[in-house]
Structure formats: structure tokens, C-alpha cells
N, C-alpha and C. Protein backbone atom coordinates (compact mmCIF):
# COMPACT_ATOMS: atom_id res chain seq x y z
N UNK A 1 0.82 -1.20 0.00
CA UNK A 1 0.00 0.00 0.00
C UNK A 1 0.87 1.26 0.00
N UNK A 2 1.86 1.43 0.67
CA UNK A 2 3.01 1.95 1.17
C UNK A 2 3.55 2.42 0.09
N UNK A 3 4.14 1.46 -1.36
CA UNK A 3 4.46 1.73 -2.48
C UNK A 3 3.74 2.87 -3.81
N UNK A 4 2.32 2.12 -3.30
CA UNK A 4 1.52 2.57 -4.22
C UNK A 4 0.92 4.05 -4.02
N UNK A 5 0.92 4.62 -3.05
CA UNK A 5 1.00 6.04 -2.01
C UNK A 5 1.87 6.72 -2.65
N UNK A 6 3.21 6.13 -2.80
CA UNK A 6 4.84 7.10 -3.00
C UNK A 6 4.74 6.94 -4.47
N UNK A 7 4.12 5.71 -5.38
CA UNK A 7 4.05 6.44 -6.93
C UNK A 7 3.26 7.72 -7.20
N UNK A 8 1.98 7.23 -6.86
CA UNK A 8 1.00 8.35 -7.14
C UNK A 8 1.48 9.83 -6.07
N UNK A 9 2.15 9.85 -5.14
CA UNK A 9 2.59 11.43 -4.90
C UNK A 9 3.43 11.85 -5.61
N UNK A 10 4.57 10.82 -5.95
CA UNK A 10 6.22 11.27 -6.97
C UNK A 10 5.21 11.35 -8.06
N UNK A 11 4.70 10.80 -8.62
CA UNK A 11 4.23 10.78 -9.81
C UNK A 11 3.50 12.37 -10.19
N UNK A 12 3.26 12.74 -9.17
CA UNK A 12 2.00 14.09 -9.07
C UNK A 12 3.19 15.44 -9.48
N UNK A 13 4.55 15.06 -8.97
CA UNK A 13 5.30 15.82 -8.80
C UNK A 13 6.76 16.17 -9.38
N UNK A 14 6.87 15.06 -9.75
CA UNK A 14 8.19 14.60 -10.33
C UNK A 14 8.26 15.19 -12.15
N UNK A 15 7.10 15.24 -12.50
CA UNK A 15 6.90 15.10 -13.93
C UNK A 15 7.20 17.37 -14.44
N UNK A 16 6.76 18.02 -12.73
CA UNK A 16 7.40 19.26 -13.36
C UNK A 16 8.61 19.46 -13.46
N UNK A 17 9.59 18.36 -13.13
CA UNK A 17 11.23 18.53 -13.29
C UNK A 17 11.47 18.58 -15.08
N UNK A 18 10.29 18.23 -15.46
CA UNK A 18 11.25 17.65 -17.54
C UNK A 18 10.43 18.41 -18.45
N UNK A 19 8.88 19.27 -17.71
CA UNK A 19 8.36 20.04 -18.71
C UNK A 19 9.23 20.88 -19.64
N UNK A 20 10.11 21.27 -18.91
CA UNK A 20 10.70 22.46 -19.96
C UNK A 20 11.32 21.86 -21.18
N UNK A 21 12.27 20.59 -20.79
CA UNK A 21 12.72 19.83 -21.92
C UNK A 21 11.68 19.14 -22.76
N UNK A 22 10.49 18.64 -22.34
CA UNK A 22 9.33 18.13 -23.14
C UNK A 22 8.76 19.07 -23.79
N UNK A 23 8.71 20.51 -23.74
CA UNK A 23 8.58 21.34 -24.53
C UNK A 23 9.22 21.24 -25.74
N UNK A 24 10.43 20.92 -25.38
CA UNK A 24 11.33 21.21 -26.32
C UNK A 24 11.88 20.26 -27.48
N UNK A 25 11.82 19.32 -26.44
CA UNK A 25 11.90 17.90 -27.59
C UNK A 25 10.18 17.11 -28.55
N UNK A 26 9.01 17.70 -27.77
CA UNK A 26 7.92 17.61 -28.37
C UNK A 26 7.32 18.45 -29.24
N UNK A 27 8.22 19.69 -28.97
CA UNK A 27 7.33 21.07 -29.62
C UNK A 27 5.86 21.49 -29.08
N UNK A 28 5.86 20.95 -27.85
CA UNK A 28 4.23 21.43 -26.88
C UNK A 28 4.41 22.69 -26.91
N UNK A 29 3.30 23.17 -26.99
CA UNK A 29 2.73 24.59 -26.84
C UNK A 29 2.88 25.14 -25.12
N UNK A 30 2.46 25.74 -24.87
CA UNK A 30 2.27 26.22 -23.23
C UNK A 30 1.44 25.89 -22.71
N UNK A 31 0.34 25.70 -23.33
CA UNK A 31 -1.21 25.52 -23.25
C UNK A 31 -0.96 23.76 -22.87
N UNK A 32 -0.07 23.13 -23.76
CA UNK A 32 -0.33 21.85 -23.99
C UNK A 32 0.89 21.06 -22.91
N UNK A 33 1.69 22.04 -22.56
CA UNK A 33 2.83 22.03 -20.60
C UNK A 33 1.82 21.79 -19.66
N UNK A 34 0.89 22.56 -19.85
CA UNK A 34 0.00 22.54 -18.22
C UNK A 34 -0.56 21.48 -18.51
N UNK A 35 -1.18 21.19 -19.88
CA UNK A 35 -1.86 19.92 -19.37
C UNK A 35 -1.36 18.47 -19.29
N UNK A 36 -0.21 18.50 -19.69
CA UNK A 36 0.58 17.54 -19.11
C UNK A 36 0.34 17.02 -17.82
N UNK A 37 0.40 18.42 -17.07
CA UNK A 37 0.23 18.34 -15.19
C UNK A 37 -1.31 17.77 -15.08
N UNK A 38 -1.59 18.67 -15.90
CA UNK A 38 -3.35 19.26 -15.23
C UNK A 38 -4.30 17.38 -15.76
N UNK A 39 -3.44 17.28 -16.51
CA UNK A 39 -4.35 16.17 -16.82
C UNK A 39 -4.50 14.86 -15.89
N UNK A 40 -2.90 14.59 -15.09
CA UNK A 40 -3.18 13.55 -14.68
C UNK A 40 -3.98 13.93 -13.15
N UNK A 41 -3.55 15.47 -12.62
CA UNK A 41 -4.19 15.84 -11.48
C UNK A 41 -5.62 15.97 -11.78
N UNK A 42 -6.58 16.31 -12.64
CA UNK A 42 -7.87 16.29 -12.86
C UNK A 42 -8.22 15.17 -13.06
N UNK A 43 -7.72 13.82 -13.43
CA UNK A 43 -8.68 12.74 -13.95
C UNK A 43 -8.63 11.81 -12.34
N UNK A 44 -7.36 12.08 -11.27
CA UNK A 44 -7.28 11.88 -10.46
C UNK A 44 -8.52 12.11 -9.27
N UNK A 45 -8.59 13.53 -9.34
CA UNK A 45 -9.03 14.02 -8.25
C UNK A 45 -10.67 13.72 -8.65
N UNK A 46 -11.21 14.04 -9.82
CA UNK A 46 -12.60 13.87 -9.81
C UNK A 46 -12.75 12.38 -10.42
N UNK A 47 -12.21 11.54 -10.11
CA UNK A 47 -12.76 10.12 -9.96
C UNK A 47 -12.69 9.10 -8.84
N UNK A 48 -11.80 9.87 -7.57
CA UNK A 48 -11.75 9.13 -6.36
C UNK A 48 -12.72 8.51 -5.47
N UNK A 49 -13.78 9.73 -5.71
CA UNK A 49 -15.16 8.84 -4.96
C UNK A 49 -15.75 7.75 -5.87
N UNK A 50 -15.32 7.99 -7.34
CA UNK A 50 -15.90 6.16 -8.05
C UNK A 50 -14.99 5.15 -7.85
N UNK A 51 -13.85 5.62 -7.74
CA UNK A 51 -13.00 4.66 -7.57
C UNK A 51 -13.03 3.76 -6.17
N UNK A 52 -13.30 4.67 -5.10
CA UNK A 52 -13.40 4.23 -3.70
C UNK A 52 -14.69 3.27 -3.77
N UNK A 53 -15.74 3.92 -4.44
CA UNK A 53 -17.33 3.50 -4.72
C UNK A 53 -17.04 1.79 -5.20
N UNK A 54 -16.43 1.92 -6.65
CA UNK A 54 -16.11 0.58 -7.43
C UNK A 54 -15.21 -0.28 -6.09
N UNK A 55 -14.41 -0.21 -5.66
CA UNK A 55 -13.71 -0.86 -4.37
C UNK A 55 -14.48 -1.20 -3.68
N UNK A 56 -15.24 -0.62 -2.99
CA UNK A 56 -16.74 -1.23 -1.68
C UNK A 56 -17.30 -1.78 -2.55
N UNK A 57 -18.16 -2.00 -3.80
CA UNK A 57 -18.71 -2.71 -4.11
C UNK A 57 -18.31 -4.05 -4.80
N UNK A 58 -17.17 -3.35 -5.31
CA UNK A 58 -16.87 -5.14 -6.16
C UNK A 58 -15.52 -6.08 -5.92
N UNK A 59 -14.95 -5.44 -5.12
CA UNK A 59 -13.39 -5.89 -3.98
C UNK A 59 -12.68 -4.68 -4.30
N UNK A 60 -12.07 -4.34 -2.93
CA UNK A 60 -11.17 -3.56 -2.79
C UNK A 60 -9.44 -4.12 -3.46
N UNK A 61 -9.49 -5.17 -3.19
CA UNK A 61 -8.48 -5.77 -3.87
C UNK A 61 -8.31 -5.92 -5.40
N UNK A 62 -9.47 -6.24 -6.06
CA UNK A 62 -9.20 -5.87 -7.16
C UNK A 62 -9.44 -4.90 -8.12
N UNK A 63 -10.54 -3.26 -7.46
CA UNK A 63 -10.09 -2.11 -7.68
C UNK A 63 -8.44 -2.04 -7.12
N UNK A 64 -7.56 -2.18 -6.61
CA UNK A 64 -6.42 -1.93 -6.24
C UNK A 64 -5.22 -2.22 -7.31
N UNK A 65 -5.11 -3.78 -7.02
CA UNK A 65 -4.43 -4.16 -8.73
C UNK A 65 -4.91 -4.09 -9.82
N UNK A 66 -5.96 -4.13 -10.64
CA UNK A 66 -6.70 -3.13 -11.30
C UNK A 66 -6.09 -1.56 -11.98
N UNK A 67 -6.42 -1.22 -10.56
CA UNK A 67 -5.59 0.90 -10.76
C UNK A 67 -4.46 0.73 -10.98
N UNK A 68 -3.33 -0.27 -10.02
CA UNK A 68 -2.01 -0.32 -9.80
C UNK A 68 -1.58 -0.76 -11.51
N UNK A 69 -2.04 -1.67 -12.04
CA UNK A 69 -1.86 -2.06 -13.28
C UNK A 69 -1.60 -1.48 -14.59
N UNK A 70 -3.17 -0.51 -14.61
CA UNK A 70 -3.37 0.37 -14.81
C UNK A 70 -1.93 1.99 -15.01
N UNK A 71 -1.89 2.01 -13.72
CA UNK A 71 -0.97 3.59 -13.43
C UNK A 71 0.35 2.72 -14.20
N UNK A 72 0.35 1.36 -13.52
CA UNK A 72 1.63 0.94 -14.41
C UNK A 72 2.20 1.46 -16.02
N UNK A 73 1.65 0.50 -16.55
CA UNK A 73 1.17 0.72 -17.62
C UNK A 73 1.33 1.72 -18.51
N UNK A 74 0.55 2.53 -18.04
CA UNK A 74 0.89 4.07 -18.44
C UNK A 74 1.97 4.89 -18.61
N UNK A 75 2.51 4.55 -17.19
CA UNK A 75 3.62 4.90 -16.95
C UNK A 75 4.87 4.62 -18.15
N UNK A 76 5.03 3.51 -18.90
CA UNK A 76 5.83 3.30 -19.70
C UNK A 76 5.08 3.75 -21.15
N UNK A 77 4.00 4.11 -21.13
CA UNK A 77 3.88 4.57 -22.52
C UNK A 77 3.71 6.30 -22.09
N UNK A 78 4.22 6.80 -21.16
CA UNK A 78 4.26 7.90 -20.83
C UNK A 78 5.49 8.56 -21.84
N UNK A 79 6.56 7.14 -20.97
CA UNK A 79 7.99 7.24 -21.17
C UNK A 79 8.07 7.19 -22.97
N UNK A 80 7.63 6.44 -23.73
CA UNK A 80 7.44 6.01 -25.20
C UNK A 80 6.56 6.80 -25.86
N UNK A 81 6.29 7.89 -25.15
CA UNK A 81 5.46 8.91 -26.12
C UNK A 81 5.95 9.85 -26.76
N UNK A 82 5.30 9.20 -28.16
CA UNK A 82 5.77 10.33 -29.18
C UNK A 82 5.37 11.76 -29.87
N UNK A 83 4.17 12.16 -29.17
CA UNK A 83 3.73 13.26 -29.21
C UNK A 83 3.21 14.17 -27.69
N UNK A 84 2.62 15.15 -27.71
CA UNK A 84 2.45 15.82 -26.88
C UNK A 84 0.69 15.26 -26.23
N UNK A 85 0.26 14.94 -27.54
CA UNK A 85 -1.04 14.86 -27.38
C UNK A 85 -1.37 13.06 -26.74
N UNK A 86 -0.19 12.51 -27.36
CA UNK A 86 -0.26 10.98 -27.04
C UNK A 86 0.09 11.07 -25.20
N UNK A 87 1.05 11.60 -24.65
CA UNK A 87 1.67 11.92 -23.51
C UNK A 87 -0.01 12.30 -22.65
N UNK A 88 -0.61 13.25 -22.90
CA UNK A 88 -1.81 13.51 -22.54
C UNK A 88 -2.51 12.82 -22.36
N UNK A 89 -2.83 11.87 -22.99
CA UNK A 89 -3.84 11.12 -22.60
C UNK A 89 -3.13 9.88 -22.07
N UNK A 90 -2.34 9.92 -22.33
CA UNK A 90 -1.42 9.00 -21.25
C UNK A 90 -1.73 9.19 -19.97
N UNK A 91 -1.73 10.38 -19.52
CA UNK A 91 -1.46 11.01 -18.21
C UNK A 91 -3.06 10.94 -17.67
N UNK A 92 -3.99 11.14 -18.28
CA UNK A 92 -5.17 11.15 -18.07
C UNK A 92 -5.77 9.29 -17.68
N UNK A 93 -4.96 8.55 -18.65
CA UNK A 93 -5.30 6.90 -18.38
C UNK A 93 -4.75 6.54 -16.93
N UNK A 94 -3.81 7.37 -16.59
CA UNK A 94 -2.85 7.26 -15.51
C UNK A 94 -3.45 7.44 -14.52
N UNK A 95 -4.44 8.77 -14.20
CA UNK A 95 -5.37 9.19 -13.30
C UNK A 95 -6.12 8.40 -13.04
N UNK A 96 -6.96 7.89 -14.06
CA UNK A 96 -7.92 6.87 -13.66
C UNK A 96 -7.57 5.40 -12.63
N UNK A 97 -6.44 5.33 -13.56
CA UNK A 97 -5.75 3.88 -12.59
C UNK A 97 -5.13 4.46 -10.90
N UNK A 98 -4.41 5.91 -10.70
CA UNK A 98 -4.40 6.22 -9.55
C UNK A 98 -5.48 6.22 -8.52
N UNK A 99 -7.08 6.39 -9.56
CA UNK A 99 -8.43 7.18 -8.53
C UNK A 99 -8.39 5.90 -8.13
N UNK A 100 -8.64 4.42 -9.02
CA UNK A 100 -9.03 3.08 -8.74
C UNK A 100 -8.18 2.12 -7.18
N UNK A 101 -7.35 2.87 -7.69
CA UNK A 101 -6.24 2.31 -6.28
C UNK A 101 -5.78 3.03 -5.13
N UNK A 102 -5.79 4.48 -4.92
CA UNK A 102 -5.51 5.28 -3.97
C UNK A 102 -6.54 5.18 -3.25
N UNK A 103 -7.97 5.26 -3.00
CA UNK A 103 -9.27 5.14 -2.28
C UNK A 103 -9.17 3.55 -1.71
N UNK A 104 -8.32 2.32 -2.40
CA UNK A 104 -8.79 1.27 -1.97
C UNK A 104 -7.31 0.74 -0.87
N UNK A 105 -6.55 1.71 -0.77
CA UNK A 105 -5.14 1.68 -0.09
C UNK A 105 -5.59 1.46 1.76
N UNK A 106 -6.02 2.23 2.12
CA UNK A 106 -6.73 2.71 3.71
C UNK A 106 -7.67 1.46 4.21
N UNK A 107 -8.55 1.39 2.95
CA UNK A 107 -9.61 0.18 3.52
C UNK A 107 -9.34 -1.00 3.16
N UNK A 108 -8.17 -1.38 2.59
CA UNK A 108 -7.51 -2.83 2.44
C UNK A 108 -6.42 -3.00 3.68
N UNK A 109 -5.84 -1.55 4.31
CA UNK A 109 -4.96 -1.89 5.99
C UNK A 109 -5.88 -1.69 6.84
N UNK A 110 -7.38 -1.28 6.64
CA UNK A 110 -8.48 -0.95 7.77
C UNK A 110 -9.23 -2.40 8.15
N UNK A 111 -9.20 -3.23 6.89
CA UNK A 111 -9.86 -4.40 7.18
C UNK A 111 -8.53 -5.60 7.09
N UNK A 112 -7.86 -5.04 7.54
CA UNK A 112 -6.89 -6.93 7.90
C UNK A 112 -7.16 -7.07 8.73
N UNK A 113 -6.75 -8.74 8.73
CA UNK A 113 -7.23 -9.37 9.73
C UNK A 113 -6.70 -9.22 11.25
N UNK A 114 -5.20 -8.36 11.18
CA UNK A 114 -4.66 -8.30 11.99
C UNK A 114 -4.11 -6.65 11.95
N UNK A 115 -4.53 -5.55 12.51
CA UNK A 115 -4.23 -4.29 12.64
C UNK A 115 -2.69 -4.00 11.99
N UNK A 116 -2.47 -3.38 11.37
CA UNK A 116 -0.76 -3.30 11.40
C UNK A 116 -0.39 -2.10 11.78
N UNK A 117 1.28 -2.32 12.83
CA UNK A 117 1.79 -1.50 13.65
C UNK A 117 1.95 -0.29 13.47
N UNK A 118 2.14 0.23 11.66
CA UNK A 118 2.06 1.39 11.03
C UNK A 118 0.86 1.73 10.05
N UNK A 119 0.47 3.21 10.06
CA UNK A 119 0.10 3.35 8.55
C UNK A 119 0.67 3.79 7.57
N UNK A 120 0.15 4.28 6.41
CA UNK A 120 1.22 4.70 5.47
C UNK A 120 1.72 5.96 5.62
N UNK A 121 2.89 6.13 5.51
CA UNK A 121 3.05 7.67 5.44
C UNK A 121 3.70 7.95 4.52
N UNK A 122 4.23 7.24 3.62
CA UNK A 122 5.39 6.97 2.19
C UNK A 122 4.35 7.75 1.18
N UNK A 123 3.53 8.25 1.66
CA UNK A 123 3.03 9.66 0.07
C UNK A 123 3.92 10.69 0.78
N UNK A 124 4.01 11.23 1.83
CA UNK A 124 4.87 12.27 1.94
C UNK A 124 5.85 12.10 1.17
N UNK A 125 6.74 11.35 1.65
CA UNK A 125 8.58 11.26 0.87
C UNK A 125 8.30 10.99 -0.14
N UNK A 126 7.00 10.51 -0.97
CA UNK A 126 7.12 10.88 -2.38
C UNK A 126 6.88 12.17 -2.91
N UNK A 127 5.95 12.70 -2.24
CA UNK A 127 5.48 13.88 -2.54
C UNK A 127 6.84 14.82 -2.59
N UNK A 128 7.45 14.75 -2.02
CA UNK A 128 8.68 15.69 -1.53
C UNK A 128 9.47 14.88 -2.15
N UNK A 129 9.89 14.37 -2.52
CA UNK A 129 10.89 13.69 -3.88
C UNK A 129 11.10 14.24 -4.98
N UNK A 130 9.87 15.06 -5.59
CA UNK A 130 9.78 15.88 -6.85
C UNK A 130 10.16 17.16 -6.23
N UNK A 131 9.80 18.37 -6.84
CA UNK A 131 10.57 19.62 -7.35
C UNK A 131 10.82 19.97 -5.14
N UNK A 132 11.73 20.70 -4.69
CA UNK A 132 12.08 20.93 -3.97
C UNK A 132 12.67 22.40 -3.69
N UNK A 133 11.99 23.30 -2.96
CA UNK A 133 13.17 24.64 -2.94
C UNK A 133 14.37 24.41 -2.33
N UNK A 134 15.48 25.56 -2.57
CA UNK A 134 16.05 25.70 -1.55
C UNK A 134 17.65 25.58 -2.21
N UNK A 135 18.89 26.63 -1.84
CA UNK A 135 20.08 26.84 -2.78
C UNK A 135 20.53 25.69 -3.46
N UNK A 136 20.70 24.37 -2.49
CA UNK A 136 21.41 22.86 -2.78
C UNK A 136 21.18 22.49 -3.06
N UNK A 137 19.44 22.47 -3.74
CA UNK A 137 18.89 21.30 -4.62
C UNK A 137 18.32 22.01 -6.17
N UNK A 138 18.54 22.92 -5.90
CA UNK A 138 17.80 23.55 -6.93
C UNK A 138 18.55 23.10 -8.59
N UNK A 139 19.25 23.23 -8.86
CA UNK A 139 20.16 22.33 -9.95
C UNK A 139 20.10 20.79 -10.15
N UNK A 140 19.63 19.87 -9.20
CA UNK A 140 19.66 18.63 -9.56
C UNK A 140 18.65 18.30 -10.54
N UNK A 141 17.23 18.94 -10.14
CA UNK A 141 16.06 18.22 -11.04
C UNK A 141 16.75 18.20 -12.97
N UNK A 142 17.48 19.70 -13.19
CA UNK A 142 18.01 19.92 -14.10
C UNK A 142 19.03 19.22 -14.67
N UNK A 143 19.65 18.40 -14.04
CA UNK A 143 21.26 17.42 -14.10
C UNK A 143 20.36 16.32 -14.05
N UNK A 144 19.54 15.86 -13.24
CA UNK A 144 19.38 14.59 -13.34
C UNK A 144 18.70 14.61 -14.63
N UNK A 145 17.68 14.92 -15.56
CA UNK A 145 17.26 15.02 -16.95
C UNK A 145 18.02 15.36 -17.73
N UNK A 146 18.90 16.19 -17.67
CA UNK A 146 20.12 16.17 -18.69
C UNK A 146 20.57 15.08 -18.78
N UNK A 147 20.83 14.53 -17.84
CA UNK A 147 21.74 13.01 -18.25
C UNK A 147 20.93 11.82 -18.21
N UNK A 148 19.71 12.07 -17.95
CA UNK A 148 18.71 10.58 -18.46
C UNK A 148 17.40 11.37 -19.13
N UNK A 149 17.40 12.09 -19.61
CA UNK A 149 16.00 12.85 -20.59
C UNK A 149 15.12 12.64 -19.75
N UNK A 150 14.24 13.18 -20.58
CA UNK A 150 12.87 13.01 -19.73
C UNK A 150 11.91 11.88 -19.59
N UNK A 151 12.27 11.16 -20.27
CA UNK A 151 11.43 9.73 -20.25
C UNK A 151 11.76 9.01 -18.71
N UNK A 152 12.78 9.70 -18.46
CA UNK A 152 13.06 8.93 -17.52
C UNK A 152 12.65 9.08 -15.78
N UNK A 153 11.53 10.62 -15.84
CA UNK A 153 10.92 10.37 -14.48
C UNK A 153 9.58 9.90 -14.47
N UNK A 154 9.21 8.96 -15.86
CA UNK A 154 8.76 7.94 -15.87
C UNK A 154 8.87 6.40 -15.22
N UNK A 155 9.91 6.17 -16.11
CA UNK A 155 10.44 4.88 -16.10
C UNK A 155 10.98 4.88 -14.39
N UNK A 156 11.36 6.12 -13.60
CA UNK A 156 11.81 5.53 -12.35
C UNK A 156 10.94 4.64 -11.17
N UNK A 157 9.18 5.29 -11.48
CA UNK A 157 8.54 4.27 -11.45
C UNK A 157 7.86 3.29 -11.30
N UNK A 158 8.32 2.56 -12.31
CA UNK A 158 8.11 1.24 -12.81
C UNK A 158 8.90 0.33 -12.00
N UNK A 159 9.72 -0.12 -11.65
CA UNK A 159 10.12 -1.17 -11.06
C UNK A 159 9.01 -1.29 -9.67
N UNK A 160 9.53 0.02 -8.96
CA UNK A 160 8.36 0.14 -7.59
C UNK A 160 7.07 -0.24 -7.94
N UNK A 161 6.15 -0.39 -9.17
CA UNK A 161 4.79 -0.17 -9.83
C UNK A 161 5.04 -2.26 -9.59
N UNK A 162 6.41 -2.82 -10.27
CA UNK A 162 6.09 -4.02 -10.25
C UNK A 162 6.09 -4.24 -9.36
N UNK A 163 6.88 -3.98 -8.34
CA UNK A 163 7.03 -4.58 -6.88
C UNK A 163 5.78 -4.73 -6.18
N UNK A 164 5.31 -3.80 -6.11
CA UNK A 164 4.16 -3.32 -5.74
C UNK A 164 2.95 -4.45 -5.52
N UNK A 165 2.89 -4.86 -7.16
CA UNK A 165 1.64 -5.47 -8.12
C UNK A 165 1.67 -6.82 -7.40
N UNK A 166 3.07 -7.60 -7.44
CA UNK A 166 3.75 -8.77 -7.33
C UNK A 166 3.42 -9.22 -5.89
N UNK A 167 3.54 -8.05 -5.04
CA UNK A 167 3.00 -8.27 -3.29
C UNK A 167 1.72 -7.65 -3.28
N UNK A 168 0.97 -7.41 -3.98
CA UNK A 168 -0.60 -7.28 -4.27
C UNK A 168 -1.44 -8.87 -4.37
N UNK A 169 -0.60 -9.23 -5.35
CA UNK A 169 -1.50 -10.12 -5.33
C UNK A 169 -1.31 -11.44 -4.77
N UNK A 170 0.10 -11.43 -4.18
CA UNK A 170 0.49 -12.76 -3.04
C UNK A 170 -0.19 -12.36 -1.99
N UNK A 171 0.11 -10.92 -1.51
CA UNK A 171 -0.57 -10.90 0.05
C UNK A 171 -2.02 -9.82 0.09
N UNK A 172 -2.42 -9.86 -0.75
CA UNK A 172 -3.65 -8.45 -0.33
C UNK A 172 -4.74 -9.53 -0.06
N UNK A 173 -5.36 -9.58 1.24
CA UNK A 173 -7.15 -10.14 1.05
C UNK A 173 -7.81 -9.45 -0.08
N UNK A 174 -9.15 -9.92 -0.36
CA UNK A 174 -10.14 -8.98 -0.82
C UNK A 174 -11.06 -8.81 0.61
N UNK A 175 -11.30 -7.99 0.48
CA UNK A 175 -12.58 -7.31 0.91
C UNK A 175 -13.64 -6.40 0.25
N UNK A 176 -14.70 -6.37 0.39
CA UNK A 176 -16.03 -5.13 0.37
C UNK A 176 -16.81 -4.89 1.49
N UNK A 177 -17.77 -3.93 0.79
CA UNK A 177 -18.28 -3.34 1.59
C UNK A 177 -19.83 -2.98 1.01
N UNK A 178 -20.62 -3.87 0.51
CA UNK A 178 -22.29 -3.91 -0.36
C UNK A 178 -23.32 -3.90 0.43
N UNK A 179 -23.32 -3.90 1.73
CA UNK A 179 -24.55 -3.70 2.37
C UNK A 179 -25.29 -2.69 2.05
N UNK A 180 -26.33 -2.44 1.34
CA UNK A 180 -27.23 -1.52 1.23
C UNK A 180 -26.61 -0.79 0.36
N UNK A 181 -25.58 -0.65 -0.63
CA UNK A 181 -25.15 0.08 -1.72
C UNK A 181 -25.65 -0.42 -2.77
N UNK A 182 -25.59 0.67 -3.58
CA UNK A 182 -25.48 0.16 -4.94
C UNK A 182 -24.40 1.46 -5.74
N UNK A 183 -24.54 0.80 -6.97
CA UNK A 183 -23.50 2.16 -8.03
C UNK A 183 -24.00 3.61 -8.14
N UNK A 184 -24.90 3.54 -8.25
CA UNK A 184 -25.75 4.91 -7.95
C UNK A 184 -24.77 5.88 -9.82
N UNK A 185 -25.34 5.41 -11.04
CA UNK A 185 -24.53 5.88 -12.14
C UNK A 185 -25.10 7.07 -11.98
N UNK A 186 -25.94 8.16 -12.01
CA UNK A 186 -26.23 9.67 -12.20
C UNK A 186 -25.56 9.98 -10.97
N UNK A 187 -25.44 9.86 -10.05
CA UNK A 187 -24.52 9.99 -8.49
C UNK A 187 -23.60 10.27 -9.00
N UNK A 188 -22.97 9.33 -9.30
CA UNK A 188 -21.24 8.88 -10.34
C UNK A 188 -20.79 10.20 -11.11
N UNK A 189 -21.86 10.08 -11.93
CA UNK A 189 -21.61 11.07 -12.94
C UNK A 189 -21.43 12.23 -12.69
N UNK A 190 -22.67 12.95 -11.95
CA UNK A 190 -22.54 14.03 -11.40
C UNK A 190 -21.38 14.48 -10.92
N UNK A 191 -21.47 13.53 -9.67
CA UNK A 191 -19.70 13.79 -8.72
C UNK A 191 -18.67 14.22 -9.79
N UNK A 192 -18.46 13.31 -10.75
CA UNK A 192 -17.32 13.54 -11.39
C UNK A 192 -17.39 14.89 -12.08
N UNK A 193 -18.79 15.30 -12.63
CA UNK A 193 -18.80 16.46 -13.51
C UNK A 193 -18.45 17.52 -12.66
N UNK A 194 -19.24 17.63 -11.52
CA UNK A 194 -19.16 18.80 -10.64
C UNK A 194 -17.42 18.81 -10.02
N UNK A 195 -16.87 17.86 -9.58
CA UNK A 195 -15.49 17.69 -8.98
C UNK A 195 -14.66 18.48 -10.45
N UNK A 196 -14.71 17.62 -11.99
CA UNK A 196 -13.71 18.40 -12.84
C UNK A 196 -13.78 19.82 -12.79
N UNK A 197 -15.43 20.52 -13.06
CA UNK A 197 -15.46 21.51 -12.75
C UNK A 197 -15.10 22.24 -11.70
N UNK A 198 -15.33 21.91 -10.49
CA UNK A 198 -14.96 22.87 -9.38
C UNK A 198 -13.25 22.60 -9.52
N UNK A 199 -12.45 21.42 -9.93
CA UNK A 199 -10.95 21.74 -10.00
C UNK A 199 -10.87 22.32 -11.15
């Protein structure tokens, strides 16, 4: 769960270290920089309550590997994208697989069978992994893409994405949660319309 926390925060964050060079090696517009960002943070944020929703109703475990699969996935055709517009919707497929698995992270360590001693806190140090102020760091994001391009705060990752998947599905129970739910699709919809809009 722990893993899958620290992609989706690095992931949120990491990707403004190479805009400037993805400008440059894609020929993106300015318009088409932000949504690089904006895309995977919007498809994220206004699909978390379906994603959490799809988890209680049909296993939390496999909304989890599912999303995790998913963000995988992406992730390397992030890295293999050859346009600006392909990258985009990359980033947007990416969101979806984050909403599917970040909501089902909490209530897959809430229902083991046996409490565990920690919770997660590994979104921070991802979160704070990407862009950073401050005199001593300010030059690395720039050195480290110079010498591995930009594909490469993609590809970093992916290994963690397999690791991840691999102890997903040896050790995760399933669980739900269907008593008295259902999908509620105009609910769904709404949420999501009103959430893109209000972000």
C-alpha cells in the first residue's frame, strides 16, 4: 500500500522537473505544458469517490491491482510517447488507474485481519521527492534530466509499480463493503462532472 501512495505522490510531482525539456523535444505549446500536469491531477481528483465507490462494491483488492496495473502501464507509454497529445492522454489513463487504487489503499490496511503497527506515510517522501526549494537542490532536477532525458521520471517508477503489483497479489485479502449500496450511475456522474469543474 506503502508503495503505491509514494508512486502516485512522486508521480504528481516529479513530472514538473522535464516540462521544460518536453517542450522542447515535443514542440508542446504552453497551453499543452500545463496539461501535461493538469491532466493527470484532474482525472485523479474527480474520480476518487468512483474509484473508492467501485472498491466497496466489487473488492477492494481488485479495484487496487486493477488501478495499480493500470498507473503501471501508463507509466511506460508515458515514457514512449511520441507526441504531446499521445503523452496527454497517457497522463489522463494514468489518473484513472491512480483514482481506482488510492481510495482502496486505507480500507484494504483498515480491514486486515490483523491491525498493522504502522500506517502509510510513504506519500509524503514521495510527494517531496519531486521539485524541492532551496540553494542545494535547486540544480539537480536539471542534471538529473540532462543526463537521463525526460522519459526517464517515468520509467523511475516502474520497477516500484512491479514490486508493488507482485505483493498485491500474493498478500492483499479482498474485501467489500455492499450492504445496502449500490452504483448509484447519475450519483457517479454528477460527482465527477461537478469535482472536474470545481478543479
Amino acid at each position: 500500500m506503502c508503495f503505491a501512495l509514494f508512486m502516485v505522490m512522486l508521480d504528481g510531482t516529479v513530472v514538473n522537473l522535464a516540462l521544460k525539456t518536453i517542450q522542447v523535444k515535443l514542440g508542446a505549446t504552453f497551453s499543452e505544458v500545463q496539461w501535461i500536469v493538469d491532466a493527470f491531477v484532474l482525472a485523479l481528483a474527480s474520480l476518487l469517490l468512483t474509484g473508492g465507490t467501485l472498491g466497496d462494491l466489487f473488492g477492494r483488492r481488485k479495484a487496487f491491482i486493477g488501478g495499480l496495473a493500470l498507473f503501471n502501464r501508463r507509466l511506460g507509454l508515458c515514457a514512449l510517447a511520441p507526441s504531446t497529445s499521445f503523452l496527454i492522454g497517457a497522463r489522463v489513463v494514468q489518473g484513472i488507474g491512480g483514482a481506482l487504487m488510492l481510495p482502496s489503499t486505507l480500507s484494504i490496511i483498515t480491514n486486515l485481519p490483523r491491525p498493522p503497527r504502522a500506517r502509510p506515510g510513504d506519500r509524503h517522501v514521495g510527494r517531496h521527492l519531486g521539485p524541492r526549494p532551496g540553494r542545494r537542490t535547486a540544480d539537480r532536477p536539471a542534471r538529473w534530466v540532462d543526463r537521463f532525458d525526460w522519459q526517464s521520471i517515468f520509467w523511475i517508477n516502474v520497477p516500484i509499480g512491479v514490486v508493488a503489483l507482485f505483493m498485491a497479489v500474493l498478500f492483499v485479502p479482498e474485501s467489500s463493503d455492499r450492504a445496502g449500496r449500490d452504483l448509484d450511475l447519475p450519483g457517479q456522474v454528477t460527482a465527477v462532472v461537478g469535482l472536474v469543474a470545481l478543479t
